[in-house]
Protein backbone atom coordinates (compact mmCIF):
# COMPACT_ATOMS: atom_id res chain seq x y z
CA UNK A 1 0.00 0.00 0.00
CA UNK A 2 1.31 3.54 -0.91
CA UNK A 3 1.19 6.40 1.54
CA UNK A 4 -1.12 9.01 1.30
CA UNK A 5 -0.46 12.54 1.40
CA UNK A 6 -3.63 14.52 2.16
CA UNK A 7 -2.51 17.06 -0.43
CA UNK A 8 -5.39 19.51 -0.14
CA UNK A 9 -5.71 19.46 3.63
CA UNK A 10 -1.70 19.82 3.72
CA UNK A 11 -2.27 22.85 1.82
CA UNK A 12 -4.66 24.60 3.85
CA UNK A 13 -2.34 23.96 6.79
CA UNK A 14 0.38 25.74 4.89
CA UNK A 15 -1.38 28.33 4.59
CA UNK A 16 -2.66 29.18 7.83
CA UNK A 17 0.97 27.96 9.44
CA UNK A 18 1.55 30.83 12.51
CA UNK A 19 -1.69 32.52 11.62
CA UNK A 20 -3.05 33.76 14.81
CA UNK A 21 -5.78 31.27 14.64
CA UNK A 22 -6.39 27.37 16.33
CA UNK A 23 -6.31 25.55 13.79
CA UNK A 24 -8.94 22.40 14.14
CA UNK A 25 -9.00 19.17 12.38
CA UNK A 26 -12.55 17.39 12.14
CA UNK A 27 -14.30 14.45 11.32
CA UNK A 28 -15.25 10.62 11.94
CA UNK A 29 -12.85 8.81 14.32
CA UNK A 30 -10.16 6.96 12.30
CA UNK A 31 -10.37 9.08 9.28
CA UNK A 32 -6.84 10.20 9.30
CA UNK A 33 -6.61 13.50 11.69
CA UNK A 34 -3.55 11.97 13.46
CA UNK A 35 -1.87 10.99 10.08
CA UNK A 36 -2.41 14.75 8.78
CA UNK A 37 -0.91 16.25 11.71
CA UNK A 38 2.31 13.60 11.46
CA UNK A 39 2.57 14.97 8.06
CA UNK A 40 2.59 18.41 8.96
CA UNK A 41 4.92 18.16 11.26
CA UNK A 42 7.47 15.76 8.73
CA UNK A 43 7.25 19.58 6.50
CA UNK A 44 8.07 21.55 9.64
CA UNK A 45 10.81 19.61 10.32
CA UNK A 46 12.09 19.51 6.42
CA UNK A 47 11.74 23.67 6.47
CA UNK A 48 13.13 23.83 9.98
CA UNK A 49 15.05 20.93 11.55
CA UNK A 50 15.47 22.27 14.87
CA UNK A 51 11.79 23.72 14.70
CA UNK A 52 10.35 23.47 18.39
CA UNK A 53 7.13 20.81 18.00
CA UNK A 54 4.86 19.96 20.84
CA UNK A 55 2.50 16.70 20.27
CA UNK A 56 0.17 15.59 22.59
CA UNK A 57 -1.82 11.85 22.09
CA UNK A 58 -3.86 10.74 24.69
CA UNK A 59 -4.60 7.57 22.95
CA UNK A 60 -0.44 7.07 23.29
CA UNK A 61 0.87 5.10 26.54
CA UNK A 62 3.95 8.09 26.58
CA UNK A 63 1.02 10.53 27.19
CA UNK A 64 -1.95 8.31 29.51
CA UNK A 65 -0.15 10.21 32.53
CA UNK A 66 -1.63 13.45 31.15
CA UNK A 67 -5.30 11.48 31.55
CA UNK A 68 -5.26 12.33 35.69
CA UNK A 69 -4.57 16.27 35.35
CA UNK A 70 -6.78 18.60 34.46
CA UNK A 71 -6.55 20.99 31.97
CA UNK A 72 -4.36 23.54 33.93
CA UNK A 73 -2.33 20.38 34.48
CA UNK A 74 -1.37 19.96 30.83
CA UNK A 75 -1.52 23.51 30.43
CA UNK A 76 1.06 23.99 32.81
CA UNK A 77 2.55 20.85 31.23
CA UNK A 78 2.97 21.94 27.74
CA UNK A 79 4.29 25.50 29.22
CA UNK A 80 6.83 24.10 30.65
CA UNK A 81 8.36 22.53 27.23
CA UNK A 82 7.86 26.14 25.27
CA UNK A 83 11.24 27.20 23.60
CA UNK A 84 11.48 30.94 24.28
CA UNK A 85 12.06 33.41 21.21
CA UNK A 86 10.80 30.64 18.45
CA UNK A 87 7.20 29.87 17.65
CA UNK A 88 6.32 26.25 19.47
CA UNK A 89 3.71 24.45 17.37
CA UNK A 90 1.70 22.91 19.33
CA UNK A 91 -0.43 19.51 18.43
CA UNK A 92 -3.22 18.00 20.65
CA UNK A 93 -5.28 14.96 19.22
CA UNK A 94 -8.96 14.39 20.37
CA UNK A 95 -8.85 17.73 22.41
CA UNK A 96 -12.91 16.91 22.99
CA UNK A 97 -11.74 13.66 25.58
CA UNK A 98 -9.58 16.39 28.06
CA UNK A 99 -11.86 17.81 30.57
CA UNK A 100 -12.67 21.66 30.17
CA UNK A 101 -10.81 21.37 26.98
CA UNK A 102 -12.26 25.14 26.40
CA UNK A 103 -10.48 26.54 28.99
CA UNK A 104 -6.77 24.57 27.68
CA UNK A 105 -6.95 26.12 24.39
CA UNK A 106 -8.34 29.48 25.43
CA UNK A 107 -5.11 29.44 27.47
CA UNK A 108 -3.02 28.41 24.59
CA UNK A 109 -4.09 30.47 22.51
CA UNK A 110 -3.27 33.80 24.22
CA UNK A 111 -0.03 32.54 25.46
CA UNK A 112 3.06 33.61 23.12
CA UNK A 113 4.73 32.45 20.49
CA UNK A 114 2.31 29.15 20.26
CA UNK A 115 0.80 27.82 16.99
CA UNK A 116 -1.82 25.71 18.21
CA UNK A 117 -3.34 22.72 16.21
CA UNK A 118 -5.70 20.54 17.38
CA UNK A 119 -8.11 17.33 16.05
CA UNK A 120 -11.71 16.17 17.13
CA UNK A 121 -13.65 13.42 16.07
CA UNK A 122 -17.23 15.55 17.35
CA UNK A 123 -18.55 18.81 16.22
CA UNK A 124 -19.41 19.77 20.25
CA UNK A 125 -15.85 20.94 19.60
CA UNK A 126 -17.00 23.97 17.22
CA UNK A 127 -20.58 23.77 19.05
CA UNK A 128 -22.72 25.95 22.01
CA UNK A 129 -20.84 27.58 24.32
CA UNK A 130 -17.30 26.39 22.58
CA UNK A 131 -18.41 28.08 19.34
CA UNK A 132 -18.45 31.62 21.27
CA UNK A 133 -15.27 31.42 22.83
CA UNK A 134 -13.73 30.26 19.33
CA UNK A 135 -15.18 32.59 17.46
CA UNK A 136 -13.06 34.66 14.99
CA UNK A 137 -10.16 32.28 16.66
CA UNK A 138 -10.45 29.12 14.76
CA UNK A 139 -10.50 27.89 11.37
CA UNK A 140 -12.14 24.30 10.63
CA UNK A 141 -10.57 21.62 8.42
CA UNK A 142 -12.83 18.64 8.10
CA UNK A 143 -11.42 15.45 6.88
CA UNK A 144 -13.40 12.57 5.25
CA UNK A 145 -11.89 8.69 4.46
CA UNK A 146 -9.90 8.17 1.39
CA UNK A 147 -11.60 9.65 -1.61
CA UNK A 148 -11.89 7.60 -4.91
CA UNK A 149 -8.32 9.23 -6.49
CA UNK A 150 -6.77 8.34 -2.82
CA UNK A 151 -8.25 4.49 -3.00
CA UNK A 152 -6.68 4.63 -6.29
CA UNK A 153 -3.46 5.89 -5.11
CA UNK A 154 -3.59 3.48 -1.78
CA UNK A 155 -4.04 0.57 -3.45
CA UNK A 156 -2.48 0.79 -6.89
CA UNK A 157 -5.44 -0.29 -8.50
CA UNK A 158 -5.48 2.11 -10.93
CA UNK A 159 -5.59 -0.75 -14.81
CA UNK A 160 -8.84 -0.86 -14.03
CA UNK A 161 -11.15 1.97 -12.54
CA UNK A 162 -14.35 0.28 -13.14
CA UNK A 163 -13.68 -2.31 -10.36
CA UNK A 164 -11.70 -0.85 -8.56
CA UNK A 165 -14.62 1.64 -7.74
CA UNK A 166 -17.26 -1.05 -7.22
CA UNK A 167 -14.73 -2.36 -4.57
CA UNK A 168 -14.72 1.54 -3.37
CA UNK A 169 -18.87 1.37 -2.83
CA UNK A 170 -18.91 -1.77 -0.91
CA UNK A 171 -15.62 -1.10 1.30
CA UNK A 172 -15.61 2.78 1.64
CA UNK A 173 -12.22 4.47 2.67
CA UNK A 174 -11.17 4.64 5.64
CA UNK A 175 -7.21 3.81 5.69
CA UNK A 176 -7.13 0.57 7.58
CA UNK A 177 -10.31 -0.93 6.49
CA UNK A 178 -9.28 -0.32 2.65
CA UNK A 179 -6.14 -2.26 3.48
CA UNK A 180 -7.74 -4.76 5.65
CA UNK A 181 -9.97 -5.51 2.44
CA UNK A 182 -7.03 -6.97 0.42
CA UNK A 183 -6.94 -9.65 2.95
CA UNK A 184 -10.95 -10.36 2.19
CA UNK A 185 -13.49 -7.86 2.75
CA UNK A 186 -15.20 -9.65 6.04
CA UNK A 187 -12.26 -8.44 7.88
CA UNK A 188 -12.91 -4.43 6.46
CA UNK A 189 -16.45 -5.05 7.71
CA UNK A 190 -15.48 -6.27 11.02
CA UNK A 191 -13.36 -3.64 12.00
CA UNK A 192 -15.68 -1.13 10.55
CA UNK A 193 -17.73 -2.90 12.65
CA UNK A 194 -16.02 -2.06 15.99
CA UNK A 195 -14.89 1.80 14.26
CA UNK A 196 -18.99 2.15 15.09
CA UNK A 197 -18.85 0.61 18.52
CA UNK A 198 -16.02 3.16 19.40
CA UNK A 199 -17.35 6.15 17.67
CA UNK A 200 -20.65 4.62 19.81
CA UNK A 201 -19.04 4.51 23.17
CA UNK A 202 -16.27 6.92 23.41
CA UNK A 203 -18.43 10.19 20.79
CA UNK A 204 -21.50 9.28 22.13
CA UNK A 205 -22.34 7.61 25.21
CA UNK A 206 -19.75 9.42 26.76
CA UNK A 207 -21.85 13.16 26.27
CA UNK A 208 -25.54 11.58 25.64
CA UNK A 209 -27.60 9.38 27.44
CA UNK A 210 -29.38 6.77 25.48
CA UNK A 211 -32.16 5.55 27.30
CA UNK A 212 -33.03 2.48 24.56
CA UNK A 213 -30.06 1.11 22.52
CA UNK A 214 -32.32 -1.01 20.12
CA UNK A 215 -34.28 2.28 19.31
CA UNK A 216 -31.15 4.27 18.81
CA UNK A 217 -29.70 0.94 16.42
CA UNK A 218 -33.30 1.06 14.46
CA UNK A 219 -33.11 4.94 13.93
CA UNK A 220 -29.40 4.30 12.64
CA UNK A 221 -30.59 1.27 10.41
CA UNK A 222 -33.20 3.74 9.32
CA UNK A 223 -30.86 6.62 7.88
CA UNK A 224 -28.33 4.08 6.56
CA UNK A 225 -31.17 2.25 4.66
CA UNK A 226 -32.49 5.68 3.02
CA UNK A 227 -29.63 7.59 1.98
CA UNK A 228 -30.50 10.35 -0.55
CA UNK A 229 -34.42 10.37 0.59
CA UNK A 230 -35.82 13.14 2.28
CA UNK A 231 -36.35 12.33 5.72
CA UNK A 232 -37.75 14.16 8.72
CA UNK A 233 -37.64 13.13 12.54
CA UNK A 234 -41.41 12.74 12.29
CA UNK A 235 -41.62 10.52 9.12
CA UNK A 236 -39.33 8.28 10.78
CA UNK A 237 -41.14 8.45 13.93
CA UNK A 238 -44.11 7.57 12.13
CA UNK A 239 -42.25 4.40 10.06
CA UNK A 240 -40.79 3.28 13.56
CA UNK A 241 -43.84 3.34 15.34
CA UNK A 242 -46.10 1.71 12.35
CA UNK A 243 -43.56 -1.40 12.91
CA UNK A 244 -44.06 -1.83 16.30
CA UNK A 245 -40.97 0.18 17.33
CA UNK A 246 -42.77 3.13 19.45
CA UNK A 247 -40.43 6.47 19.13
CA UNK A 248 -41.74 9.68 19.27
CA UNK A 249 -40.27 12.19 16.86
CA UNK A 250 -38.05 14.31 19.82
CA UNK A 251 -36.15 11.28 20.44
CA UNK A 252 -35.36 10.82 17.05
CA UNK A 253 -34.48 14.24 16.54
CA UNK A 254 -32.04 13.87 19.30
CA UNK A 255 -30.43 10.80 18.20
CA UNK A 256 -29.91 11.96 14.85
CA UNK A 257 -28.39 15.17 16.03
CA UNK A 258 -26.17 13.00 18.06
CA UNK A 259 -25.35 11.07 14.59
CA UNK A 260 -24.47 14.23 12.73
CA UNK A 261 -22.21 15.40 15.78
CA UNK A 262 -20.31 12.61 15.70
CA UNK A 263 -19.73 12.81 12.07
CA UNK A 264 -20.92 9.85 10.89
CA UNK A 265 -24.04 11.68 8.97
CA UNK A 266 -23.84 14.91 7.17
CA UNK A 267 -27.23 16.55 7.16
CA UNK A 268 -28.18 18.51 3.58
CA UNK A 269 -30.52 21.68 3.96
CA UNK A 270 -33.48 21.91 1.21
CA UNK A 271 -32.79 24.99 -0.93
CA UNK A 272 -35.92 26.76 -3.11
CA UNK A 273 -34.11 27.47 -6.82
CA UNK A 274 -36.88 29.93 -7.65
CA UNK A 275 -37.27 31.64 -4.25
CA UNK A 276 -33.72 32.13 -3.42
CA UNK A 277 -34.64 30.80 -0.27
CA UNK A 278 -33.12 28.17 2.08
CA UNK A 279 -36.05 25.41 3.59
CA UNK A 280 -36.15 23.99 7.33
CA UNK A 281 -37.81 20.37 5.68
CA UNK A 282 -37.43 17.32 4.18
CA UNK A 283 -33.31 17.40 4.49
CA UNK A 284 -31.55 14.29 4.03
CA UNK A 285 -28.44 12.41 5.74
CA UNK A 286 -25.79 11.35 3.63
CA UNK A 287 -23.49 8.51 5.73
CA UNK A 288 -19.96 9.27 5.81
CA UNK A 289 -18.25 6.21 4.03
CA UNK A 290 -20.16 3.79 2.91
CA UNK A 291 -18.36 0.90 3.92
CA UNK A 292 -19.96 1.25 7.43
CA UNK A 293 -23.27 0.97 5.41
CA UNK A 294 -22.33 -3.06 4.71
CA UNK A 295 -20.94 -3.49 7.86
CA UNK A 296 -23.71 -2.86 9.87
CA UNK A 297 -26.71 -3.67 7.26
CA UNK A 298 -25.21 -6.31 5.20
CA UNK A 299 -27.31 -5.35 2.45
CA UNK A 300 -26.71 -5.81 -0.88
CA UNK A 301 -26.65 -2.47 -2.86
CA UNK A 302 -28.00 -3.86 -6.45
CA UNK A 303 -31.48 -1.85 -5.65
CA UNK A 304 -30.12 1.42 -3.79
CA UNK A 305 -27.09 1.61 -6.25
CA UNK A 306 -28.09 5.57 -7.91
CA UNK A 307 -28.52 6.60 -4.15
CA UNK A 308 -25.52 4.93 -3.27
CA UNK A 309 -23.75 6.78 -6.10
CA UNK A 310 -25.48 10.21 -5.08
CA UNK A 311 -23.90 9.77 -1.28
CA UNK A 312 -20.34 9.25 -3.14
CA UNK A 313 -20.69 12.13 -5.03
CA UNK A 314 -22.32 14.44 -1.90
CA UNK A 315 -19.40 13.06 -0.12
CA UNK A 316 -16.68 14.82 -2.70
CA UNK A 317 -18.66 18.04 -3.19
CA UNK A 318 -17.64 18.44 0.71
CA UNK A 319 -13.83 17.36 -0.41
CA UNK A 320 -13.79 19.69 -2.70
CA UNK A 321 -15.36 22.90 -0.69
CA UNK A 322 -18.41 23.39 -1.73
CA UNK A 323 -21.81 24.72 -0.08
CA UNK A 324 -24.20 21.71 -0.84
CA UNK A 325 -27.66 21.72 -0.79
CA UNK A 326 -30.91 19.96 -1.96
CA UNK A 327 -32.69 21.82 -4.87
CA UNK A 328 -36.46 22.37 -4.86
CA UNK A 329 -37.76 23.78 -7.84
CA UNK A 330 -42.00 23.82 -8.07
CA UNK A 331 -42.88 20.17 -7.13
CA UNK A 332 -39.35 18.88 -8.64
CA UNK A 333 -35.99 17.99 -6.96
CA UNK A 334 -32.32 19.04 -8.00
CA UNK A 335 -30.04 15.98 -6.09
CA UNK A 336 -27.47 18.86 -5.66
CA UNK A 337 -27.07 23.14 -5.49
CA UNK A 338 -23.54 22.98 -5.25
CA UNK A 339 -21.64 26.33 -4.35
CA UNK A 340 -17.75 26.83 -4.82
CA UNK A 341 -15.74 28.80 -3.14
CA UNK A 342 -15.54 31.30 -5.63
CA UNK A 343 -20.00 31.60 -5.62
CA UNK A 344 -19.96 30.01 -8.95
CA UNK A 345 -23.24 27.30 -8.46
CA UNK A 346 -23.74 23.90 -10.48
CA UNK A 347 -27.04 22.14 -10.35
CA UNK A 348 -26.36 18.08 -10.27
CA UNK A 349 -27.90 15.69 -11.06
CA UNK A 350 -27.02 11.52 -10.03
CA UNK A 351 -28.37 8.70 -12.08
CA UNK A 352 -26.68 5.02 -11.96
CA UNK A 353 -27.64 5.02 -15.54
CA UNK A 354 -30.13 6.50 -17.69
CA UNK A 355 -29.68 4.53 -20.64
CA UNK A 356 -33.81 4.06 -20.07
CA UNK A 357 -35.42 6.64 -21.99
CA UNK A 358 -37.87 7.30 -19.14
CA UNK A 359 -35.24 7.86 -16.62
CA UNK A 360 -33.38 10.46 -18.83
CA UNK A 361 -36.72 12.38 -19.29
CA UNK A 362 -37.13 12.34 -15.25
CA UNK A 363 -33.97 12.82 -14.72
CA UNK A 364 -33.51 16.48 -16.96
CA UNK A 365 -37.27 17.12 -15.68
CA UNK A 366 -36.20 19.52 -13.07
CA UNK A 367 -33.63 21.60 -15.06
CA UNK A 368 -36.05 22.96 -17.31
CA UNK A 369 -37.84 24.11 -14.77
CA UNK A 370 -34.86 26.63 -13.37
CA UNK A 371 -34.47 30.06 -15.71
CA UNK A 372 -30.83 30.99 -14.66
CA UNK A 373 -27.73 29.99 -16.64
CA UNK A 374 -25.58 28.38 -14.23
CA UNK A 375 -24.15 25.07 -15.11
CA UNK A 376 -25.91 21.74 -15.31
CA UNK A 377 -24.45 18.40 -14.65
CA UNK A 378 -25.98 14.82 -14.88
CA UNK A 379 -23.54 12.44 -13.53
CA UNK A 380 -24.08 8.77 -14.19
CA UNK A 381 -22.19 5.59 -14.86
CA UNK A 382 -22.56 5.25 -18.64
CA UNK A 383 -20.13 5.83 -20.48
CA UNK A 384 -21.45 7.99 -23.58
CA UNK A 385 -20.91 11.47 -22.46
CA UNK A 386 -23.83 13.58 -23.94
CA UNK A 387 -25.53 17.16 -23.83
CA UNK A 388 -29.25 17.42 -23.56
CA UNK A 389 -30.35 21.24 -24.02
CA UNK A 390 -27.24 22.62 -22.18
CA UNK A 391 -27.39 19.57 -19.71
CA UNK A 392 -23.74 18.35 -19.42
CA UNK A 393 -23.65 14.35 -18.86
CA UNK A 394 -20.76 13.31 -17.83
CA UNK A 395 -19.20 9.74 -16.24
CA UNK A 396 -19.35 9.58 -12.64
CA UNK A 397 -16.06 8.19 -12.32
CA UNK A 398 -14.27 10.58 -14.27
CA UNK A 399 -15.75 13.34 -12.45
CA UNK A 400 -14.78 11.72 -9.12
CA UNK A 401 -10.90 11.72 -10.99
CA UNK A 402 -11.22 15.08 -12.32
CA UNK A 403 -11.53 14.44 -15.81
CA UNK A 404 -13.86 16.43 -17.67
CA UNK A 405 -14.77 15.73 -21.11
């Protein structure tokens, strides 16, 4: 297996290097935070080899001593090792698991000559009263598994695209599982399978209380088994409770908010095309690899495969910076309003295939219904690359490598 340099979050780090800001490094638990941070460091030590470098892993035996201070404990621990007259770049992983971590890194951060860098696998970190004290003082980098081109790059499988990328769908791509899948994919799933139970005991339990566990599994199973359909707390709820699983829709709402904190769901806003006008219904939860979808369904994706497809692509919208949101235009849907950084919009569209005549009509139904000129994708897994009335088609797994034809 190659190593993987995490080239675009590398770069943003770069950039902000001894900007007075904490720099913070999110997502899912076993993503690669850690790995990132190792490999900024390795460049601060190639542009400075006697550059002064603080790091700071509680999940590290060198460090579990730091586990019975509090945070003016560590504080006072990581003063201690600051080189005077140099900037100290500082590094704490899982900041979130260190009690009061608000009150470490407000402390860091006004102490001199620091560069502070941090990682959490749950968004309380940039949340409530957190988000106040960090505001104007932190800049967000969220990281996501292996992308398609990284898979690629990981595993060398790069003769033959096509397979490679049905591989990607059932396995998804987080580091060890994608290597752990060369061995036979039941042992990907199984350690997906206890990636969950951690993200579940230590993200979790550890800030929520979950009165029923078979509830919280079903409203899980639930998201997982409707990726790219609107969903509401009350429609599922109302699904729940029609099968004999009695939920009322606050408790769902709470356990999905608990899903999306943990950042193992990414929750997609509705967006009016013709209104201008951003909607508080019918979002939808796109999972965030969906190798964790076999893992704990075990369901085979023959019938879900376009929505399946439509949570890849979500998935490297977010990679690649953009605003997403669901398009609503008169009764029709848009999969994707997709913003750049630069405010230039696309409107997607995700098909498996739409070789059917039927499905292409349905498909380009809801462009004709928008009046601006912004650009129009349908992504699919045919191969013939076609225009329909200014609609760009294009092959999904060329967009996911960037080439555009």
């Amino acid at each position: 297996m190659q190593k993987i340099i995490r080239k675009t979050e590398l770069d943003k780090l770069l950039v902000l290097k001894d900007k007075n800001l904490i720099k913070v490094v999110t997502g899912v638990c076993r993503a690669g935070k850690s790995t990132l941070l190792l490999q900024f460091q390795d460049l601060l030590k190639v542009e400075n080899p006697s550059v002064s470098i603080i790091s700071i892993n509680m999940d590290l035996p060198d460090f579990r001593f730091l586990a019975e201070k509090n945070w003016k404990g560590i504080y006072d621990y990581i003063k201690n090792l600051l080189q005077e007259n140099v900037t100290n770049y500082v590094f704490i992983d899982e900041i979130q698991n260190i009690p009061e971590f608000e009150k470490l890194l407000e402390g860091l951060f006004v102490t001199p000559n620091i560069d502070l860098y941090v990682t959490g696998s749950n968004a309380y970190l940039l949340s409530s009263e957190l988000a106040t004290l960090l505001t104007g003082r932190a800049f967000e980098i969220n990281i996501l598994p292996f992308s398609f081109v990284e898979y690629l790059e990981f595993t060398g499988k790069t003769t033959n695209p096509d397979r490679a990328f049905a591989e990607y769908m059932r396995t998804g791509g987080f580091p060890e599982a994608v290597e752990l899948a060369q061995s036979g994919e039941n042992f990907a799933y199984e350690y997906l399978q206890t990636v969950f139970k951690n993200i579940y005991e230590n993200d979790i339990l550890k800030r929520h209380t979950i009165y029923n566990e078979t509830s919280y599994k079903e409203v899980i199973d639930f998201l997982i088994d409707n990726i790219g359909s609107s969903s509401s707390a009350r429609n599922i709820a109302g699904v729940l409770t029609a099968n004999d699983k009695k939920i009322d829709h606050k408790t769902v709402a709470r356990y999905i908010d608990t899903l999306v904190e943990s950042y193992l769901f990414y929750k997609v806003n509705r967006y009016d095309i013709k209104g201008k006008q951003h909607l508080a219904t019918q979002e939808k939860y796109y999972l965030v690899d969906l190798g964790l979808r076999n893992a704990l369904l075990g369901k085979e994706s023959a019938s879900d495969r376009g929505h399946l497809l439509e949570n890849i692509i979500y998935l490297e919208l977010q990679r690649r910076n953009y605003q997403v949101w669901i398009g609503k235009t008169d009764n029709l849907e848009v999969d994707f309003v997709a913003r750049d950084k630069n405010g230039y919009t696309q409107y997607i569209q995700v098909s498996y295939t739409v070789k059917d005549k039927t499905t292409l009509d349905r498909e380009l139904a809801p462009f004709d219904k928008i009046s601006d000129y912004n650009e129009r994708l349908l992504i699919t897994m045919d191969y013939e690359t076609d225009s329909h009335n200014g609609v760009k088609q294009i092959n999904a797994i060329d967009w996911l490598l960037n080439i555009e034809k």
